[in-house]
Protein backbone atom coordinates (compact mmCIF):
# COMPACT_ATOMS: atom_id res chain seq x y z
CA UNK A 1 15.46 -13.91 -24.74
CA UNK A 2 12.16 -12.20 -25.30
CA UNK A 3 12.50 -8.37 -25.58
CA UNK A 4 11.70 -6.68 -22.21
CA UNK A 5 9.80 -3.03 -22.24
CA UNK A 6 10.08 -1.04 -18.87
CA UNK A 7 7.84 2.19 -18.48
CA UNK A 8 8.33 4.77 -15.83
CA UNK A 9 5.37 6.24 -14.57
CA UNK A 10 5.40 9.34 -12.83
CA UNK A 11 1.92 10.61 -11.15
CA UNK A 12 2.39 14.43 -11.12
CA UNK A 13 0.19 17.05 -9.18
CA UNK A 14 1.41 20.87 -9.82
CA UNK A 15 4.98 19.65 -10.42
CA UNK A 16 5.99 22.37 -13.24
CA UNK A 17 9.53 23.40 -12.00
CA UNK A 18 10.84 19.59 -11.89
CA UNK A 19 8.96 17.42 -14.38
CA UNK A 20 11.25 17.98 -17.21
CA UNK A 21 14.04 17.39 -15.23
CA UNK A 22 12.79 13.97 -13.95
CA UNK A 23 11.70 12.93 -17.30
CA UNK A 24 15.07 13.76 -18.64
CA UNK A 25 17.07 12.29 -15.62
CA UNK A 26 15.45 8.69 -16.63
CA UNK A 27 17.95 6.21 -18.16
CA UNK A 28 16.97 5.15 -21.42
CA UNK A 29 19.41 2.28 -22.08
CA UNK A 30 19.44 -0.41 -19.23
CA UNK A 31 20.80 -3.64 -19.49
CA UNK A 32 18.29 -6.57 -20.54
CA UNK A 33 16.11 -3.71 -21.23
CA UNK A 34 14.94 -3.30 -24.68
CA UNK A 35 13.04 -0.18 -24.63
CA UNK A 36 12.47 2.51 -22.05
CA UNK A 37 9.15 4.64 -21.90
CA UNK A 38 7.62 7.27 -19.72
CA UNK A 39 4.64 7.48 -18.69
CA UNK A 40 3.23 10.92 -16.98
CA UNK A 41 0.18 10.36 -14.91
CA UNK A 42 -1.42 14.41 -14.58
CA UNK A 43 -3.73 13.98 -11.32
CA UNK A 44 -5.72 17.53 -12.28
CA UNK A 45 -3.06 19.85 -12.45
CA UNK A 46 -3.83 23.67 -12.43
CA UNK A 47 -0.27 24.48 -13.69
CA UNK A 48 1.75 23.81 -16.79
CA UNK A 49 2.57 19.87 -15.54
CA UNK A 50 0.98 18.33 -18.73
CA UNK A 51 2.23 21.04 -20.91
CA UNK A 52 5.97 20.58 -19.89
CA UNK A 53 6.09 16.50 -19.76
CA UNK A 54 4.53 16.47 -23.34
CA UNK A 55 7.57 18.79 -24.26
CA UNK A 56 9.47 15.92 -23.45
CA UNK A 57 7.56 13.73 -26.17
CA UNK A 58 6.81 11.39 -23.41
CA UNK A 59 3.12 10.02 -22.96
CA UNK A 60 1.08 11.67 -20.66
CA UNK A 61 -2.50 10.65 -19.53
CA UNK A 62 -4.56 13.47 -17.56
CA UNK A 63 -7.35 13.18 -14.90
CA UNK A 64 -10.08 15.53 -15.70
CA UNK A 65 -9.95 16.48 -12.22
CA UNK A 66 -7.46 15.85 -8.91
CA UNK A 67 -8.82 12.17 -7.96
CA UNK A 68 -5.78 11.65 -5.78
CA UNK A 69 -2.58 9.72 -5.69
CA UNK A 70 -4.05 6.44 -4.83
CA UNK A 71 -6.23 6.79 -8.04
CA UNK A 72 -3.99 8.38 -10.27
CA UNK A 73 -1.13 5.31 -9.36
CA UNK A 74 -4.08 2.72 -10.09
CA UNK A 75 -5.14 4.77 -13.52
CA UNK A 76 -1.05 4.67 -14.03
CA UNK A 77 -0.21 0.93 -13.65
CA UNK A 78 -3.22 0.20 -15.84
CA UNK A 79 -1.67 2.45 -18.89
CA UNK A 80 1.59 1.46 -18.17
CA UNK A 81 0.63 -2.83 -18.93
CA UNK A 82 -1.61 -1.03 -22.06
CA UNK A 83 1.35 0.46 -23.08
CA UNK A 84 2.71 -3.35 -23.10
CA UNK A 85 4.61 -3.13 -19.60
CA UNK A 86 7.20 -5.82 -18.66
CA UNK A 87 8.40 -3.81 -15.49
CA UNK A 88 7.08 -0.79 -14.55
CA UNK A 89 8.69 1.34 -12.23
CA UNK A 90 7.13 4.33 -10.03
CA UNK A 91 9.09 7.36 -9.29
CA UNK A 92 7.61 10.67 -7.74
CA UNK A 93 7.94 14.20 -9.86
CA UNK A 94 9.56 16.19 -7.44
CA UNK A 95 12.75 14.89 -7.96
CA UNK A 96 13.64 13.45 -4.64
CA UNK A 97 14.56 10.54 -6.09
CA UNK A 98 17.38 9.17 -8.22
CA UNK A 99 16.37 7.81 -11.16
CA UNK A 100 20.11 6.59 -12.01
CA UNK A 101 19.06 3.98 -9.64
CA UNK A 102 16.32 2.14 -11.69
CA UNK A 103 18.85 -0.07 -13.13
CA UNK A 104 19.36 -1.33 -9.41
CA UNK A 105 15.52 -1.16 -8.69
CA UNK A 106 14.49 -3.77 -11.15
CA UNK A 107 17.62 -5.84 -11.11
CA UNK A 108 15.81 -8.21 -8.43
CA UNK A 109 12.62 -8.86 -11.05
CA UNK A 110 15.31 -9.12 -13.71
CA UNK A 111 16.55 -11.98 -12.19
CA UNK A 112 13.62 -13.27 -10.88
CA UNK A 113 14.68 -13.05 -7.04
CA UNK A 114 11.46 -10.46 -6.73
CA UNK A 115 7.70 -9.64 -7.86
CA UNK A 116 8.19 -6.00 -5.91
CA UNK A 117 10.89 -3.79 -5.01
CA UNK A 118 11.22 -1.26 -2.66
CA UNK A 119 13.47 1.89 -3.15
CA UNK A 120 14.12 2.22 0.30
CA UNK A 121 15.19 5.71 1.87
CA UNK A 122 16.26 4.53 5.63
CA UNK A 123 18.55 1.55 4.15
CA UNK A 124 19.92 4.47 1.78
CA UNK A 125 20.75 8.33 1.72
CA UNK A 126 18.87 10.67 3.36
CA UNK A 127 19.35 14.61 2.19
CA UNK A 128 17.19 15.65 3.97
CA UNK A 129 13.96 14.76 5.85
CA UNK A 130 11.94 16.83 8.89
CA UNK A 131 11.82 14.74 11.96
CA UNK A 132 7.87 14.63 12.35
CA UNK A 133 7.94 13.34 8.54
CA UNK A 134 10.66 10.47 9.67
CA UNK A 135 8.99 9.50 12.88
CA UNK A 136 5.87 9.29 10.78
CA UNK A 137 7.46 7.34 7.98
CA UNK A 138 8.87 4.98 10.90
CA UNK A 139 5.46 3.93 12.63
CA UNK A 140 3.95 3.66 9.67
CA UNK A 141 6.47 1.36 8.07
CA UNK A 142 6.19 -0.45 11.60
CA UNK A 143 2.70 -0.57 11.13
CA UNK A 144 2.60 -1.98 7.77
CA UNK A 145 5.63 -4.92 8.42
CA UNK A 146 2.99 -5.81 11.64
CA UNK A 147 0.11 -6.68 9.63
CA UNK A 148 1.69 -7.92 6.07
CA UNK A 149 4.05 -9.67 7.71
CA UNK A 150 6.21 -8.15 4.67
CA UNK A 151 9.51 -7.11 6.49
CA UNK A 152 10.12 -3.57 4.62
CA UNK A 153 12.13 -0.92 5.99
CA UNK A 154 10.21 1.90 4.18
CA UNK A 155 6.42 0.90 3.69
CA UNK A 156 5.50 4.81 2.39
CA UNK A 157 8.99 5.06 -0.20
CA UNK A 158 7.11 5.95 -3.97
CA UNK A 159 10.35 4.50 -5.70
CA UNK A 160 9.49 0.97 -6.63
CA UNK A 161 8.91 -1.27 -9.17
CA UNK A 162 6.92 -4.26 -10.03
CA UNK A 163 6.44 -6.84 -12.43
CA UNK A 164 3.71 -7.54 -15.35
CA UNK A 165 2.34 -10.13 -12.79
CA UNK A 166 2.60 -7.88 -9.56
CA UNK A 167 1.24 -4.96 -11.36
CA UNK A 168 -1.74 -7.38 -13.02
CA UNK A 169 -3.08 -8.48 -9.36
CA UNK A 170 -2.62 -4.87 -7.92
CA UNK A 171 -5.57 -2.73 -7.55
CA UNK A 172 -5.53 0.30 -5.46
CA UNK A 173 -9.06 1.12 -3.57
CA UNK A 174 -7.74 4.01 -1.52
CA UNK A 175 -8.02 7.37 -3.60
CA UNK A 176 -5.38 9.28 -1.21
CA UNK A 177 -2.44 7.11 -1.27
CA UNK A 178 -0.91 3.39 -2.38
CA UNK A 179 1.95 2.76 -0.03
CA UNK A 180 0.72 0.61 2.13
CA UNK A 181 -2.26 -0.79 0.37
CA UNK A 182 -0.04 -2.67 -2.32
CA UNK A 183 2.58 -4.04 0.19
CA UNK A 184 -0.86 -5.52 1.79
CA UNK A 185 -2.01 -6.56 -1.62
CA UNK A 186 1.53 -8.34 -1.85
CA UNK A 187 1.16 -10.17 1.18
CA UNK A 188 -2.48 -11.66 0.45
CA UNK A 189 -1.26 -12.69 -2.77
CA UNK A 190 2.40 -13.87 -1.89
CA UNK A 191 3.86 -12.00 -4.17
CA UNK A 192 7.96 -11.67 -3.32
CA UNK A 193 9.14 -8.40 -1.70
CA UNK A 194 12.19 -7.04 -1.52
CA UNK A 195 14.63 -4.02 -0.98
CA UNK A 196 17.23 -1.54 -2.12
CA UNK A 197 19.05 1.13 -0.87
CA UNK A 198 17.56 4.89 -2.10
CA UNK A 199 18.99 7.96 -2.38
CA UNK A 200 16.81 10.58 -1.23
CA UNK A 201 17.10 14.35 -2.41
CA UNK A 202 16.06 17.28 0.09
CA UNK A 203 12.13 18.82 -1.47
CA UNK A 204 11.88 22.06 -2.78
CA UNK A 205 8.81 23.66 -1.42
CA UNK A 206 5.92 21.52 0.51
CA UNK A 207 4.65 18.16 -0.48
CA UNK A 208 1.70 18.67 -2.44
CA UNK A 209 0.46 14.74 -1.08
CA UNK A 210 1.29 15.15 3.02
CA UNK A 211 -0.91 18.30 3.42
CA UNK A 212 -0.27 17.47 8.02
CA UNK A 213 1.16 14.39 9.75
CA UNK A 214 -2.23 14.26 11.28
CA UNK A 215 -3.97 14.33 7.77
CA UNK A 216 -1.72 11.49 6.52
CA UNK A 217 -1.88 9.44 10.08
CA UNK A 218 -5.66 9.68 9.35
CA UNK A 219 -5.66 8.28 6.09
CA UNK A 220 -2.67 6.07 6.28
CA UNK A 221 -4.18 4.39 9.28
CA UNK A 222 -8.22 4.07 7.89
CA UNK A 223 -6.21 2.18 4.95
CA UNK A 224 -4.36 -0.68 7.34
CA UNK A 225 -7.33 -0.81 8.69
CA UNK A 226 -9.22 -1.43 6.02
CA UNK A 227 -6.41 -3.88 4.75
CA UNK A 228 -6.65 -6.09 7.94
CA UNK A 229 -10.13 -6.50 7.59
CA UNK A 230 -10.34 -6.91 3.84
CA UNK A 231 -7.66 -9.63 3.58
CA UNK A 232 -7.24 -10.97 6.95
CA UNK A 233 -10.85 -10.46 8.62
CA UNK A 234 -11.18 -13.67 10.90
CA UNK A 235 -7.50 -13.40 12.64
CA UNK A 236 -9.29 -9.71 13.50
CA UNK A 237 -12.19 -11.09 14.37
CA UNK A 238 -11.13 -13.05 16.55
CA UNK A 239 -8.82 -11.44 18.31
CA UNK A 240 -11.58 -9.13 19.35
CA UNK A 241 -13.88 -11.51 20.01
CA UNK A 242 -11.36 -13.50 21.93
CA UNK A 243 -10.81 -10.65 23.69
CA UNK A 244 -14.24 -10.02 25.37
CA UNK A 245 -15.18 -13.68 25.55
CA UNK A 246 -11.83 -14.20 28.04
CA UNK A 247 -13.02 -11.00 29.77
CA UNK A 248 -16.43 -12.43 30.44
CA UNK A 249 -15.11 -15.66 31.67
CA UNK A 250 -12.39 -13.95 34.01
CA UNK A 251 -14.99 -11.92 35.35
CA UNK A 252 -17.32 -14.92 35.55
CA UNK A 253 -15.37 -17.02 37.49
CA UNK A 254 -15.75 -15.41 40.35
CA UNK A 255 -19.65 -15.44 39.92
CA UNK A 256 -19.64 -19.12 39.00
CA UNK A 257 -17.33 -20.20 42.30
CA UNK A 258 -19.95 -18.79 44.42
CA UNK A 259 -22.95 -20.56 42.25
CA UNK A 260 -21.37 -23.99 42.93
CA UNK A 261 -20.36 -23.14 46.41
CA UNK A 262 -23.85 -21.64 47.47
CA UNK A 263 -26.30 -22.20 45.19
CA UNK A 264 -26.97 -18.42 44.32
CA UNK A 265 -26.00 -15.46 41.94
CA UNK A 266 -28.00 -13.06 44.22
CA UNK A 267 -24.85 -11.45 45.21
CA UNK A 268 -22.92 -11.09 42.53
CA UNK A 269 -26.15 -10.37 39.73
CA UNK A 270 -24.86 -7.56 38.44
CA UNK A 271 -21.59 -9.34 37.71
CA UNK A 272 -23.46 -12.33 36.24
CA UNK A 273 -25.26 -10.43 33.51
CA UNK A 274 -21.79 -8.09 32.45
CA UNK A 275 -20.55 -11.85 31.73
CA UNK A 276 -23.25 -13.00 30.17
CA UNK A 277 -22.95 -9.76 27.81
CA UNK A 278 -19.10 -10.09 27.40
CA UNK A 279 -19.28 -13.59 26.24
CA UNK A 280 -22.31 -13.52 24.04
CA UNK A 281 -20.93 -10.00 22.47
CA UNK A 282 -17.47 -11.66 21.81
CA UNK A 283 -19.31 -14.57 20.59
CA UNK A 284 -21.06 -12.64 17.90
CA UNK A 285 -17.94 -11.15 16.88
CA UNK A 286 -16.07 -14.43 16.25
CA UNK A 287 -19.47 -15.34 13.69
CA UNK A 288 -18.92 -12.05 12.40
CA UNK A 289 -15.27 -12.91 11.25
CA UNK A 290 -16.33 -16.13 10.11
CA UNK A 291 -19.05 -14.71 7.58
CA UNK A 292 -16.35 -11.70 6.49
CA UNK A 293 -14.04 -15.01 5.88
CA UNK A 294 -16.49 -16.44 3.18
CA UNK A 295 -16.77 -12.75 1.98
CA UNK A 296 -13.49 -12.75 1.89
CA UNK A 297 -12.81 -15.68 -0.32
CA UNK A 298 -16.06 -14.40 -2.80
CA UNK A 299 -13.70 -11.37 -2.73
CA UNK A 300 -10.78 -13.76 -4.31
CA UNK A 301 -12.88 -15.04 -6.91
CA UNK A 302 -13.79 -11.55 -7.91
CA UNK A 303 -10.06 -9.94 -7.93
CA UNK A 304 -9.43 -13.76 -9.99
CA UNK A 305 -11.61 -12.94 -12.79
CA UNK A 306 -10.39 -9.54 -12.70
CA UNK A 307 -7.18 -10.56 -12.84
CA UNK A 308 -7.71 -12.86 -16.20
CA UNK A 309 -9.71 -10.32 -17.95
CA UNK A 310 -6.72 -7.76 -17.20
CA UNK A 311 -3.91 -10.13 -18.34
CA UNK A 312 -6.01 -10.91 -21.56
CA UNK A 313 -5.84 -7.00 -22.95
């Protein structure tokens, strides 16, 4: 059987007090595992992060300046298959997690039930998390399963792993976060998801990432949105579209009844032209979708090439 390398990547903002301790808390000998290496992604930090992982004679890559977690994951999975990546798992630096529990995580790709897993919190142990974070981590997640299709318990979890393949048609647009943008980018390129049970450790101090629910509502929701129409732009399209076309014909109904009946429009004019606008606006929407389709599939070709030239490093 061909020797399999697993890296642990950790993106770390300002994490100083628990770096060390997650580094240290990762299991170096894991069944069918032949090596074990971690990788610490340093998205700008102003503190002693980088310092205090390299301490730990671990690899550590640094961003010049904070780009954000979206960009530091994306900068992450590409040094972890550099580094020659088999699995690579993703576990956050402030030690909420349980990294005892990565032998569980990638026993699905192990035996090749999976492409992604899932470290999921509300199918686990919960320490502790506030209620406007949990009702926010629930619509989200609801969010997310309504327009994959993927059906996850815990869309925004950052305890999961992935494959060499998963990880090679993965890339992350969004600069703030890459929860639900890679469960999307799963779905578009059936890629097989799937779930564990997480334990989940009360926080010391304030997430650095969820600065307000509002802030990450914001962002979390531009990024579905951006999802839906990226990889599934005409069922958008035309929904919409639909959606003011059958307006303009309900409306126009009763304008065309009295056409055939009298002969005139006089009446109901006003009505006549708001269906005349509702069904040539919806119209124009439906074309729309169809021309973000064929973008859509130039868009495949593109992430295709990428794909080869990435799995050829």
């Amino acid at each position: 059987m061909k020797p399999l390398k697993l890296v642990v990547m950790i993106p770390a903002y300002n994490e100083e007090e628990t770096i060390e301790k997650v580094i240290r808390s990762v299991p170096r000998r894991i069944p069918r595992i032949s090596s074990v290496e971690v990788l610490v992604i340093d998205d700008g930090s102003t503190d002693a992060t980088a310092e205090r992982a390299l301490r730990n004679r671990v690899t550590v890559v640094r961003n010049t300046r904070n780009r954000g977690l979206g960009a530091t994951f994306q900068r992450g999975l590409d040094a972890a298959l550099a580094m020659g990546a088999d699995i690579i798992v993703n576990t956050d630096a402030d030690d909420q997690y349980d990294q005892a529990q990565i032998p569980d995580l990638i026993a699905p790709i192990l035996d090749g039930r999976a492409d992604i897993v899932l470290g999921s919190r509300f199918r686990g142990h919960i320490e502790h998390m506030p209620l406007r974070k949990r009702l926010g981590n629930r619509f989200a997640t609801f969010a997310v399963r309504a327009v994959s299709g993927v059906p996850v318990s815990d869309a925004q979890t950052g305890f999961r792993a992935f494959s060499r393949e998963a990880a090679l048609r993965t890339q992350v647009q969004s600069t703030y976060t890459y929860t639900q943008e890679t469960i999307l980018q799963a779905a578009a390129h059936h890629l097989a998801v799937t779930e564990i049970p997480a334990t989940f450790k009360k926080r010391a101090g304030e997430s650095r990432l969820i600065s307000s629910l509002f802030t990450y509502a914001k962002h979390a929701g531009l990024t579905l949105l951006k999802g839906s129409l990226n990889y599934r732009p005409l069922k958008v399209f035309l929904f919409i579209g639909a959606i003011f076309f059958l307006l303009g014909f309900a409306l126009g109904v009763r304008v065309l009844a009295h056409y055939l009946a009298t002969g005139l429009v006089t009446p109901y004019l006003p009505s006549a032209i708001l269906t005349a606008i509702l069904i040539i606006f919806g119209f124009q929407i439906i074309v729309i979708g169809l021309i973000a389709e064929m973008i859509k599939q130039q868009r495949a070709v593109n992430e295709e090439n990428l794909y080869i030239a990435k799995s050829r490093r």
